[in-house]
N, C-alpha and C. Protein backbone atom coordinates (compact mmCIF):
# COMPACT_ATOMS: atom_id res chain seq x y z
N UNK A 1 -6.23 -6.65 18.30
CA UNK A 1 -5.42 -7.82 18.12
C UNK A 1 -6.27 -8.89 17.46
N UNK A 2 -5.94 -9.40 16.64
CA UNK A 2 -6.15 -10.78 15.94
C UNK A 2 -6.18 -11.45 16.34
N UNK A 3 -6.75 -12.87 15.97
CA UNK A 3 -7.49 -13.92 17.02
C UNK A 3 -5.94 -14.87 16.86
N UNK A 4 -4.89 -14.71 15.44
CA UNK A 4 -3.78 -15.81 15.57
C UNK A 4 -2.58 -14.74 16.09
N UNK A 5 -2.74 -13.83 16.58
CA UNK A 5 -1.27 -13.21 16.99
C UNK A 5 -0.45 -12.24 16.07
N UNK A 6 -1.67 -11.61 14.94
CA UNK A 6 -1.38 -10.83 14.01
C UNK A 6 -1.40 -9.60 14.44
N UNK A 7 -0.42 -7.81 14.37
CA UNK A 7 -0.76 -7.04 14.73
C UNK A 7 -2.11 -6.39 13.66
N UNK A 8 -2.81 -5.81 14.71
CA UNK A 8 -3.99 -5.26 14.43
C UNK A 8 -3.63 -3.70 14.00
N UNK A 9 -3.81 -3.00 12.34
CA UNK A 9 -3.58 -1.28 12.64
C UNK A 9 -4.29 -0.78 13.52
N UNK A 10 -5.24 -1.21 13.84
CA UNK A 10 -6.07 -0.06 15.21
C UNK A 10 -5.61 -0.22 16.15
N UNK A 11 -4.83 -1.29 16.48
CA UNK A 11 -3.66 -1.20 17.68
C UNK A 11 -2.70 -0.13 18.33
N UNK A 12 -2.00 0.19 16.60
CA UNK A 12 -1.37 1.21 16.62
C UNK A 12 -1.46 2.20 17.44
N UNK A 13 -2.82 2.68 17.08
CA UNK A 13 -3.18 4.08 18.42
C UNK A 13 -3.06 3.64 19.76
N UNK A 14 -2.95 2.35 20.23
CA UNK A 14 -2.94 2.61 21.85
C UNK A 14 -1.73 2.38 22.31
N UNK A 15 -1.14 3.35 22.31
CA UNK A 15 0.44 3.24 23.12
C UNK A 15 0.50 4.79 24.17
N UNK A 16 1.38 4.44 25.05
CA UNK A 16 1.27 5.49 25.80
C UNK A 16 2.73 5.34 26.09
N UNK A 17 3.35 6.38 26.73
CA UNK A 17 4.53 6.87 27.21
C UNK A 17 4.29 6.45 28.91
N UNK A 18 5.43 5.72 29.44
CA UNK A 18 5.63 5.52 30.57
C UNK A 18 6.87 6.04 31.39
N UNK A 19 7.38 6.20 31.10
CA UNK A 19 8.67 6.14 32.00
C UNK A 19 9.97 6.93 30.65
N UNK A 20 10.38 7.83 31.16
CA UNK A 20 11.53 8.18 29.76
C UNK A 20 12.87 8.84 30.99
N UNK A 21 14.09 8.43 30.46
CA UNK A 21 15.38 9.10 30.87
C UNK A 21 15.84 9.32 29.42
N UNK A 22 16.91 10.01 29.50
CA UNK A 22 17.85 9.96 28.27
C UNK A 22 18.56 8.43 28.02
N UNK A 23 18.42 7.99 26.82
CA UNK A 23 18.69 6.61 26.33
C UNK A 23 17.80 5.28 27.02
N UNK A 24 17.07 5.65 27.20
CA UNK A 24 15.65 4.91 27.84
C UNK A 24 14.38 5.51 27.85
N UNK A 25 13.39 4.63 26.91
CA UNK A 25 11.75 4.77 27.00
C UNK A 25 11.28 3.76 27.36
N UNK A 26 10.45 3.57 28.30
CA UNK A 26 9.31 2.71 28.28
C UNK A 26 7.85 2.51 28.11
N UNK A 27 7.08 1.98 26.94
CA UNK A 27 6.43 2.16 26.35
C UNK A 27 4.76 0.60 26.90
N UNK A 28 4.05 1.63 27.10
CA UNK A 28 2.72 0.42 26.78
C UNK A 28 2.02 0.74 25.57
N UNK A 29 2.39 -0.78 24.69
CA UNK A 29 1.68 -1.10 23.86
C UNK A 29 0.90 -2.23 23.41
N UNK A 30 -0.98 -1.92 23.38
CA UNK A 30 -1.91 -2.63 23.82
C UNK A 30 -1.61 -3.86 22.24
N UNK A 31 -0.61 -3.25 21.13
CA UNK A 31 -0.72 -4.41 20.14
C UNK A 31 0.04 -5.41 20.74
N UNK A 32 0.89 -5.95 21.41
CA UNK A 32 1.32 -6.73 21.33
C UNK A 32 1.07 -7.65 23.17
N UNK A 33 0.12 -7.03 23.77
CA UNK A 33 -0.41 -7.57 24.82
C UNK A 33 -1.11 -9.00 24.49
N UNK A 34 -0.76 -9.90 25.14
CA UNK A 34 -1.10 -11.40 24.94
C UNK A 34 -1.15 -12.07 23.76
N UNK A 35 0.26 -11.92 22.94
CA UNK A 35 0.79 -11.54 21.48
C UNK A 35 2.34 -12.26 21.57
N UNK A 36 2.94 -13.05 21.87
CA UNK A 36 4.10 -13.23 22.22
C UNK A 36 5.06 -12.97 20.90
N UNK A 37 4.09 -13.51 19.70
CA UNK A 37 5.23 -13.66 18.37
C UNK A 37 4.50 -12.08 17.56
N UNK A 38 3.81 -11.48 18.33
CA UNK A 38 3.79 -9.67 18.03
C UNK A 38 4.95 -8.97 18.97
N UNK A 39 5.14 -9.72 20.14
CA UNK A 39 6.16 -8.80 20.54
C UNK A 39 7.15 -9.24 20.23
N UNK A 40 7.91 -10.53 19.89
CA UNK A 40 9.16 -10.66 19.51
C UNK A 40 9.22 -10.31 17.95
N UNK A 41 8.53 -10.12 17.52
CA UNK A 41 8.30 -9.67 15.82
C UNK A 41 8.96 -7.89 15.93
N UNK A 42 7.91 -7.29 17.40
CA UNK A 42 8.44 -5.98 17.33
C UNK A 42 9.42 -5.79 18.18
N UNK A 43 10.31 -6.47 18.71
CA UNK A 43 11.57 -6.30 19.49
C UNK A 43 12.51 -6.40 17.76
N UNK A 44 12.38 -7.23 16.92
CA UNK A 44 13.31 -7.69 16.02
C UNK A 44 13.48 -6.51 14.84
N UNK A 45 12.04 -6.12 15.16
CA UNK A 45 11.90 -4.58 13.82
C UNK A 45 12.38 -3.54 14.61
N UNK A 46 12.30 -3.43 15.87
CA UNK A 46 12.66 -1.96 16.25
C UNK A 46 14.87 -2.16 16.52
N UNK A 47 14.88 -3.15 16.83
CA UNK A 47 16.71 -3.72 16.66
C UNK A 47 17.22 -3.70 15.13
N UNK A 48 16.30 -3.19 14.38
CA UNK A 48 16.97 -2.83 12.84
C UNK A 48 17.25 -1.50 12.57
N UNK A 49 16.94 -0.05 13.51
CA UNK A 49 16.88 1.00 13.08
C UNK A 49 18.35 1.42 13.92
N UNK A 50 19.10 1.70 13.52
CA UNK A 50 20.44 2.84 13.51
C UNK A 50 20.16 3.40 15.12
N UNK A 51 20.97 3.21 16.39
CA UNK A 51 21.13 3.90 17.22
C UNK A 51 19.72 3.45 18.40
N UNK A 52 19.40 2.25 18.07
CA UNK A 52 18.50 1.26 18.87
C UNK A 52 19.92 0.12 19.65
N UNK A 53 19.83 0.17 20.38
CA UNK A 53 20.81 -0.88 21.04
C UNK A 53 19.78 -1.83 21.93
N UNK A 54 18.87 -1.92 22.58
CA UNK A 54 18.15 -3.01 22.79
C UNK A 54 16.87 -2.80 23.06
N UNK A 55 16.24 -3.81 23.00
CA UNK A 55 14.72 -3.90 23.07
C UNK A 55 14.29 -5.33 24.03
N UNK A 56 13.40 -4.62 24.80
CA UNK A 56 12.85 -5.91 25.68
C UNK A 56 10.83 -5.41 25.39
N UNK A 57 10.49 -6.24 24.77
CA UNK A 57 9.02 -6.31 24.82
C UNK A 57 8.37 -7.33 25.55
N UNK A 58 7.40 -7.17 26.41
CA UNK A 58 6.69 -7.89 27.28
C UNK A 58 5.38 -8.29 26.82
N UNK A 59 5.00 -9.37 26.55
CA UNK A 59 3.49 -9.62 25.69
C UNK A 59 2.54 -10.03 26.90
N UNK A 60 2.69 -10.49 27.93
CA UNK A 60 1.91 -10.33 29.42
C UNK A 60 1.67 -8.79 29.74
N UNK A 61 2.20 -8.02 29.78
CA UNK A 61 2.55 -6.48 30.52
C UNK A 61 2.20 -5.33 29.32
N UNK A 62 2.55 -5.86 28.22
CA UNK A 62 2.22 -5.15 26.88
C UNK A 62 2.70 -4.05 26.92
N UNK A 63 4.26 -3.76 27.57
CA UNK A 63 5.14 -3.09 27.94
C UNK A 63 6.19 -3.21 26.79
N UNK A 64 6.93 -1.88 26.27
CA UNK A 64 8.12 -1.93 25.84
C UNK A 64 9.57 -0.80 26.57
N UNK A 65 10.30 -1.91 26.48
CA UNK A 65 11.57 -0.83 26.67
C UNK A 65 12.44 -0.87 25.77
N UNK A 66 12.98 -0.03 25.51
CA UNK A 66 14.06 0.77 24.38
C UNK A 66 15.29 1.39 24.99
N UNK A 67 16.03 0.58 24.67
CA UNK A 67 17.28 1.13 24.98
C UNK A 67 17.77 1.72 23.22
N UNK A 68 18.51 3.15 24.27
CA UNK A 68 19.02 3.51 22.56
C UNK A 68 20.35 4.49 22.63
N UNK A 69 21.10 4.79 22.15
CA UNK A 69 21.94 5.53 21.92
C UNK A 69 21.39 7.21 21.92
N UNK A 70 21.60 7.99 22.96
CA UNK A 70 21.09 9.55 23.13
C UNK A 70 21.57 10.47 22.35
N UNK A 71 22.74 10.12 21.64
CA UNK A 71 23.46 10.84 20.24
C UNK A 71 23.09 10.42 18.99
N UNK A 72 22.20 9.64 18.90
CA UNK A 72 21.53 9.22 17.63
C UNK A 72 20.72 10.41 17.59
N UNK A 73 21.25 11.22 15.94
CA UNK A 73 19.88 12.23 15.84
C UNK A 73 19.10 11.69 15.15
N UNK A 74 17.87 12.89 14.98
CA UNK A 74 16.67 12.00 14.59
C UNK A 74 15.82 10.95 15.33
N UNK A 75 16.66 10.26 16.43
CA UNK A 75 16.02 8.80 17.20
C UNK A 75 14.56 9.32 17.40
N UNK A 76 13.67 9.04 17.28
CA UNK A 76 12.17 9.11 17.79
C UNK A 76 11.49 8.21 18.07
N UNK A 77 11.52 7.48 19.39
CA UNK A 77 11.05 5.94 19.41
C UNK A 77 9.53 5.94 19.42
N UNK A 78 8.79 6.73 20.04
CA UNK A 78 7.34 6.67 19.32
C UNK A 78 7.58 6.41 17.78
N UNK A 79 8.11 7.09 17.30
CA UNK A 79 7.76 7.03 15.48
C UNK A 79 7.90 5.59 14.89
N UNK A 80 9.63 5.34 15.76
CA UNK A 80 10.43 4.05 15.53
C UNK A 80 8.97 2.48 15.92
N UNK A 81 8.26 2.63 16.94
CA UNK A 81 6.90 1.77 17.60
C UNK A 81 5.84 1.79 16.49
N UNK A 82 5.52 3.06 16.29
CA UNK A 82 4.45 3.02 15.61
C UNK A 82 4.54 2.93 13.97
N UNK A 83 6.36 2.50 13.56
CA UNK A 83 6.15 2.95 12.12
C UNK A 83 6.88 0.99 11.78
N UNK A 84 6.89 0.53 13.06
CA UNK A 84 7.21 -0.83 13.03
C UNK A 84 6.04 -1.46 13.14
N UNK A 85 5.43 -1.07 14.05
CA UNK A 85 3.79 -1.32 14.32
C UNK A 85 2.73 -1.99 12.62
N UNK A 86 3.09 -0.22 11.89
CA UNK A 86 2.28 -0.93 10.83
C UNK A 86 3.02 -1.77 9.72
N UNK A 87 4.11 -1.43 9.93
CA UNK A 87 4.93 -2.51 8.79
C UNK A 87 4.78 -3.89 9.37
N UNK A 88 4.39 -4.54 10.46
CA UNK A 88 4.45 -5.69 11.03
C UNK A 88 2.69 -5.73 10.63
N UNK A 89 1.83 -5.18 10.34
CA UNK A 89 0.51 -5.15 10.41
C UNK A 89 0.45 -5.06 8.73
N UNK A 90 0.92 -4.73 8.33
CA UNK A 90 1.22 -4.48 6.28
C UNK A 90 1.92 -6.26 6.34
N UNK A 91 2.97 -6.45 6.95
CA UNK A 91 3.67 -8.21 6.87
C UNK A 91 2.33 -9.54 6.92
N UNK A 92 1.35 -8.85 8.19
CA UNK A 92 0.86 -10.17 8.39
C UNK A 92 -0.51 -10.04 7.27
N UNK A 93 -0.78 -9.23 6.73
CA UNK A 93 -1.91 -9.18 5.69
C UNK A 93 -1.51 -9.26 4.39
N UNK A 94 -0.10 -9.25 4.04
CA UNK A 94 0.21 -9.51 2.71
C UNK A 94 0.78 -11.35 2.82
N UNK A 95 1.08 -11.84 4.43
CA UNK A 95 1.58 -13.07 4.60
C UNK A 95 2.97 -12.55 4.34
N UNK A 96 3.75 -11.56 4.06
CA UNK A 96 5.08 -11.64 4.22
C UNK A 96 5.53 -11.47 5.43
N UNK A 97 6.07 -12.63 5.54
CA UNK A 97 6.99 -12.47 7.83
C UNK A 97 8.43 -12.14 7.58
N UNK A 98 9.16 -11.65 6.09
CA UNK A 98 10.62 -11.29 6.17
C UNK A 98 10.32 -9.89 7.09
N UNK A 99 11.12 -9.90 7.91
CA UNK A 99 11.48 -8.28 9.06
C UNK A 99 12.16 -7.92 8.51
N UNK A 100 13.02 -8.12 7.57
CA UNK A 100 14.11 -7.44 6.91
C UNK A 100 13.49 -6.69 5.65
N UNK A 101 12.48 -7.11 5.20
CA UNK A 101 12.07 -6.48 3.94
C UNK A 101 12.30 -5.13 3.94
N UNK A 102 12.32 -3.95 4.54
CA UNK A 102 12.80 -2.34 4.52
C UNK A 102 14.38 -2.77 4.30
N UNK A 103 14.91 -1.62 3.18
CA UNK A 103 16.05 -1.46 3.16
C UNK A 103 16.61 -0.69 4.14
N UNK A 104 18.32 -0.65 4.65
CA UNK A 104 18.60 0.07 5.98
C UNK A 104 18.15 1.86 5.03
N UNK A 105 18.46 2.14 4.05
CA UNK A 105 18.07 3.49 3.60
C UNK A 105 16.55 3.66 3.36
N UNK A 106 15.66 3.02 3.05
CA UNK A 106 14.79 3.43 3.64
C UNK A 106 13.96 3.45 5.01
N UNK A 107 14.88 2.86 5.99
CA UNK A 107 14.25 3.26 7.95
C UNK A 107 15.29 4.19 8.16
N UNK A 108 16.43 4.57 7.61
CA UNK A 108 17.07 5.78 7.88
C UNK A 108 15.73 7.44 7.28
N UNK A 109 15.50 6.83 6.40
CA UNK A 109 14.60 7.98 5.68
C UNK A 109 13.74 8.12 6.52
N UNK A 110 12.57 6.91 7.22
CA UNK A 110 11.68 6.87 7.47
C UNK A 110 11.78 7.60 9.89
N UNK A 111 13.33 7.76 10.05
CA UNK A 111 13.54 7.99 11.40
C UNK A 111 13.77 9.25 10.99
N UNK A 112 14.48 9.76 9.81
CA UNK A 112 14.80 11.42 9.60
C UNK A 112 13.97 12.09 9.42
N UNK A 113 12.84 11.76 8.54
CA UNK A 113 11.56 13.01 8.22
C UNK A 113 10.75 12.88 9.46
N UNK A 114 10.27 14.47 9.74
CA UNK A 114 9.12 14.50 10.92
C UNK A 114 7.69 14.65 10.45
N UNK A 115 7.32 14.23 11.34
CA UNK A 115 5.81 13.43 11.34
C UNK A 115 4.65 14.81 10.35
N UNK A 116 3.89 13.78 9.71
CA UNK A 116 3.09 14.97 8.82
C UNK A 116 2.55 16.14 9.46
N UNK A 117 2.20 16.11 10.66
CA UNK A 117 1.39 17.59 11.37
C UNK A 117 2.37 18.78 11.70
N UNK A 118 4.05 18.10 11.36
CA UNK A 118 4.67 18.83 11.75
C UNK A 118 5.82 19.72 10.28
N UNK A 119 4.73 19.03 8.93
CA UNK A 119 5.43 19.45 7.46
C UNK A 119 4.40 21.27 7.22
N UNK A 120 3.39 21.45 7.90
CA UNK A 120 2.96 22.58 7.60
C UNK A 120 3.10 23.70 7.39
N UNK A 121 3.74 23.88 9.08
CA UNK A 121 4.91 25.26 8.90
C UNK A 121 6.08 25.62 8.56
N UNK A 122 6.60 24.67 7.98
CA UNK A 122 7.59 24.93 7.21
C UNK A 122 7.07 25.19 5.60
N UNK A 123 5.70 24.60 5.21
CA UNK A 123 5.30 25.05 3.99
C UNK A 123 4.49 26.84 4.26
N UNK A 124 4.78 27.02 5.16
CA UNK A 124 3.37 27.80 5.18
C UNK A 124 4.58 29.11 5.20
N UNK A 125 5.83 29.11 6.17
CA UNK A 125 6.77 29.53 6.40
C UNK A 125 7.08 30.13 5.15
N UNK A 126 7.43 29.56 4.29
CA UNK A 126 8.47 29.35 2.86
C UNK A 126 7.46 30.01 2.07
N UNK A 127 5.87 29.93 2.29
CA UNK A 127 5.18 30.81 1.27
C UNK A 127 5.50 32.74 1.54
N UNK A 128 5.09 32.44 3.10
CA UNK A 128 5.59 33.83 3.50
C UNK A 128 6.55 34.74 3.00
N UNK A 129 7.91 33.76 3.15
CA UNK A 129 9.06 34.23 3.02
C UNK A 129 9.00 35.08 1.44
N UNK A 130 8.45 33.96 0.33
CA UNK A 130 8.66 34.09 -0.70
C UNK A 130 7.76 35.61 -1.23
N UNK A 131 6.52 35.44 -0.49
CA UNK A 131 5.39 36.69 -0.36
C UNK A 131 6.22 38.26 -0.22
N UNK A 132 7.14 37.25 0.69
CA UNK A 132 7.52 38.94 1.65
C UNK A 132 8.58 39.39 -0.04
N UNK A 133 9.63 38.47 -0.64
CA UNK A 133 10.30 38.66 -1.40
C UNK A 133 9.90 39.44 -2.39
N UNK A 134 8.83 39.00 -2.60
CA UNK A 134 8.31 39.54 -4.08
C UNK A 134 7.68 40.62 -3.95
N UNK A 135 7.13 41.23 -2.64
CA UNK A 135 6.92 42.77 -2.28
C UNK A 135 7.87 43.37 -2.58
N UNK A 136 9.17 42.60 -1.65
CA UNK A 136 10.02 43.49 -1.56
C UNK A 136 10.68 44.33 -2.84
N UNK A 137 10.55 43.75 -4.34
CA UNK A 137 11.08 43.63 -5.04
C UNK A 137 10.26 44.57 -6.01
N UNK A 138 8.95 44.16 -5.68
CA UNK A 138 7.67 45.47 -6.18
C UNK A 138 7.84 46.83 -5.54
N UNK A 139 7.95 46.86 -3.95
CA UNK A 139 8.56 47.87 -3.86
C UNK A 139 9.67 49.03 -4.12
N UNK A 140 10.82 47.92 -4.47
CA UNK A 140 11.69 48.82 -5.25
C UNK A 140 11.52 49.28 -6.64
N UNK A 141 10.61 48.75 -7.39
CA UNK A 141 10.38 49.59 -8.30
C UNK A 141 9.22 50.42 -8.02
N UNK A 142 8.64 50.28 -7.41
CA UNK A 142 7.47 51.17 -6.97
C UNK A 142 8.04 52.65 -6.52
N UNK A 143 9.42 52.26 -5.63
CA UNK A 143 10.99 53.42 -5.32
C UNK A 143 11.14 54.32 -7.28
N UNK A 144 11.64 53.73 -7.79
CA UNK A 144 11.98 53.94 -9.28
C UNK A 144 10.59 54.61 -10.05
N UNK A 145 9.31 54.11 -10.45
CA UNK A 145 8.48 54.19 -10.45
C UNK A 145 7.88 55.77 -10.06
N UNK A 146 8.33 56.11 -8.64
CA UNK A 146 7.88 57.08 -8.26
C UNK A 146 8.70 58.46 -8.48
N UNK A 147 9.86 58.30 -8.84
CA UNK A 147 11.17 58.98 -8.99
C UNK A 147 10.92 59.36 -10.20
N UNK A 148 10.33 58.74 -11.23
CA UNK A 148 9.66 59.13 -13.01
C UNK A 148 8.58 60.09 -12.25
N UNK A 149 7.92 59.92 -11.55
CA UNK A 149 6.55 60.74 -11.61
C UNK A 149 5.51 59.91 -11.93
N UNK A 150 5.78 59.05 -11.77
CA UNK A 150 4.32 57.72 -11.98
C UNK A 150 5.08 56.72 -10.87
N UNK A 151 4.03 56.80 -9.77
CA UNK A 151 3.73 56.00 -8.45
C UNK A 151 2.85 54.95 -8.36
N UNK A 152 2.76 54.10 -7.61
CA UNK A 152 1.43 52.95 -7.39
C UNK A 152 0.32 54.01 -7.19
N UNK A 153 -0.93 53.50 -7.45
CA UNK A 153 -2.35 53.95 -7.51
C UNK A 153 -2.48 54.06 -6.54
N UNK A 154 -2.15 53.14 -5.72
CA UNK A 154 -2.48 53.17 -4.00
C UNK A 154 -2.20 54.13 -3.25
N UNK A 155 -1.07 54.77 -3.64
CA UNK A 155 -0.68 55.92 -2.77
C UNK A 155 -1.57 56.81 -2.93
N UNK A 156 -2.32 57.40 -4.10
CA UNK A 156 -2.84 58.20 -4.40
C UNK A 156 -4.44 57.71 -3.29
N UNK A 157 -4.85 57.11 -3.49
CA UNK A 157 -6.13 56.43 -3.08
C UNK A 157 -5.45 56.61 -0.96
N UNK A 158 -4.51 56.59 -0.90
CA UNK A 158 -4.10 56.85 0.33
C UNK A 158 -3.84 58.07 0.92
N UNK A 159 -3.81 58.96 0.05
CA UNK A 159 -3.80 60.82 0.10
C UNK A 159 -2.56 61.11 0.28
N UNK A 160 -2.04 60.32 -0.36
CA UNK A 160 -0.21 60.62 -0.28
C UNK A 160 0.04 61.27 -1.96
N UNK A 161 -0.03 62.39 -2.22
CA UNK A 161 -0.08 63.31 -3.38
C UNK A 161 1.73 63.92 -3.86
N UNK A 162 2.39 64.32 -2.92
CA UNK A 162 3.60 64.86 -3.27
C UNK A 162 4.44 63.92 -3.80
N UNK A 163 5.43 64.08 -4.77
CA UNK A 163 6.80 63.32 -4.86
C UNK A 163 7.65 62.90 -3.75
N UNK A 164 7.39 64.12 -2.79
CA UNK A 164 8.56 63.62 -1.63
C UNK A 164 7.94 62.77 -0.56
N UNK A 165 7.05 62.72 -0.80
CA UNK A 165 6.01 62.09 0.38
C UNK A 165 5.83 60.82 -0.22
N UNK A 166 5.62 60.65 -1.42
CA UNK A 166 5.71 59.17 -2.22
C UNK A 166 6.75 58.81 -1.47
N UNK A 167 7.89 59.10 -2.09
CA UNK A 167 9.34 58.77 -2.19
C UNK A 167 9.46 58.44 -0.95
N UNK A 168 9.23 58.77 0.24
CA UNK A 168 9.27 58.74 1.64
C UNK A 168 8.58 57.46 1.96
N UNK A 169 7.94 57.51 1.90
CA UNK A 169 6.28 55.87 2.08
C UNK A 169 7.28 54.91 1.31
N UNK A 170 7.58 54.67 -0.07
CA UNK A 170 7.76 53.94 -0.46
C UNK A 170 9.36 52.93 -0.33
N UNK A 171 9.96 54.16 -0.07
CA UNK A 171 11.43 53.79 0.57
C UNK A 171 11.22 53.31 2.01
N UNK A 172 10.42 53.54 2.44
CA UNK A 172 9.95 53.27 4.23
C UNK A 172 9.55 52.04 4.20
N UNK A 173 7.95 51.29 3.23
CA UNK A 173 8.06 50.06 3.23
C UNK A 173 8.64 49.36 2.36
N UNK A 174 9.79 50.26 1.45
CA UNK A 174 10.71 49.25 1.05
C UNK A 174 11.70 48.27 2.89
N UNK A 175 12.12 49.72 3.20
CA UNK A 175 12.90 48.84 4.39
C UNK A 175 12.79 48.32 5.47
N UNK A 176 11.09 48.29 5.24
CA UNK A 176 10.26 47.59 6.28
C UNK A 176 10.47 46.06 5.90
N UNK A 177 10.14 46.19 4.85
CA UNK A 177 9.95 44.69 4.31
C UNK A 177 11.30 44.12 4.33
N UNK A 178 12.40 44.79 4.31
CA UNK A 178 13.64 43.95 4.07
C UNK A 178 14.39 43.59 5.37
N UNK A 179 13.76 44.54 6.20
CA UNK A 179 13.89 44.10 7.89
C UNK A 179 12.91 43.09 8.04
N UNK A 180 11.54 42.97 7.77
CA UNK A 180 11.13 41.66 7.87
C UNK A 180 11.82 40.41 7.33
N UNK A 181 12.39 40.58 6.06
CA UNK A 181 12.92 39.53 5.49
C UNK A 181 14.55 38.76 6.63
N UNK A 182 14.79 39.48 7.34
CA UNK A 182 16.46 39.06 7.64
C UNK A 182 15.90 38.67 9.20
């Protein structure tokens, strides 16, 4: 915290989870502890996001509660704390104090996407998938391929010598792979 009541980003990290029901969190957060116009700054930013219905921040207690709508998808009030947190910490170092400056489409954007540690496996996923595709697709001609009398090298290097025994292997991890795929 700042010596005039500015949020601090290293603040950010100290919040902890206290108390949660459905449509209720209560939150300690050390930015806005002995901070009065940090916590009414972040009661006013977190009452702008879609499916927030109230906010009580405590700058003695350095406590927040969140009331919110439990059918709001997407709602993530950690994210909603900590992504108000630095936009109130970006306000007081540029000197802009408008709370309104985010458009409502971009804090809709910014409550829908999940958090970066959680963009991996879905990239990592989608490489797979695409991996598995393009076997699959080598394999069927590798099927064709072997039906001429010219097979992958590999088979050979694998002691798989006959036509029917190709033909067998290769139709096998053809429909291996396409059971992996589904």
């Amino acid at each position: 915290m700042t010596r005039r009541g500015a949020v601090s980003l290293e603040d950010t990290e100290g919040m902890r989870l206290l108390s949660s029901i459905r449509g209720r969190e209560r939150w300690e957060v050390t930015a806005i502890r002995q901070s009065p116009r940090a916590a009414r700054a972040l009661e006013d930013a977190l009452l702008q996001y879609p499916g927030v219905l109230d906010v009580k921040a405590n700058p003695v207690s350095g406590r927040v509660l969140v009331l919110y709508s439990p059918d709001t998808l997407g709602l993530h009030v950690e994210s909603l704390i900590r992504d108000s947190l630095t936009e109130l910490w970006f306000q007081s170092v540029s000197g802009n104090t408008n709370s309104n400056s985010a458009s409502p489409l971009v804090r809709i954007i910014k409550t829908s996407l999940p958090e970066r540690k959680h963009l991996t496996a879905p990239i990592l996923l989608s490489i797979v998938g695409h991996s598995v595709s393009a076997l699959m697709g080598l394999s069927f001609a590798g099927i064709f391929n072997t039906a001429l009398g010219e097979g992958p090298g590999f088979l050979r290097f694998l002691g798989i010598v006959k036509k029917g025994s190709r033909l067998l292997f290769m139709t096998s991890l053809s429909l291996l792979l396409l059971a992996r795929s589904l």
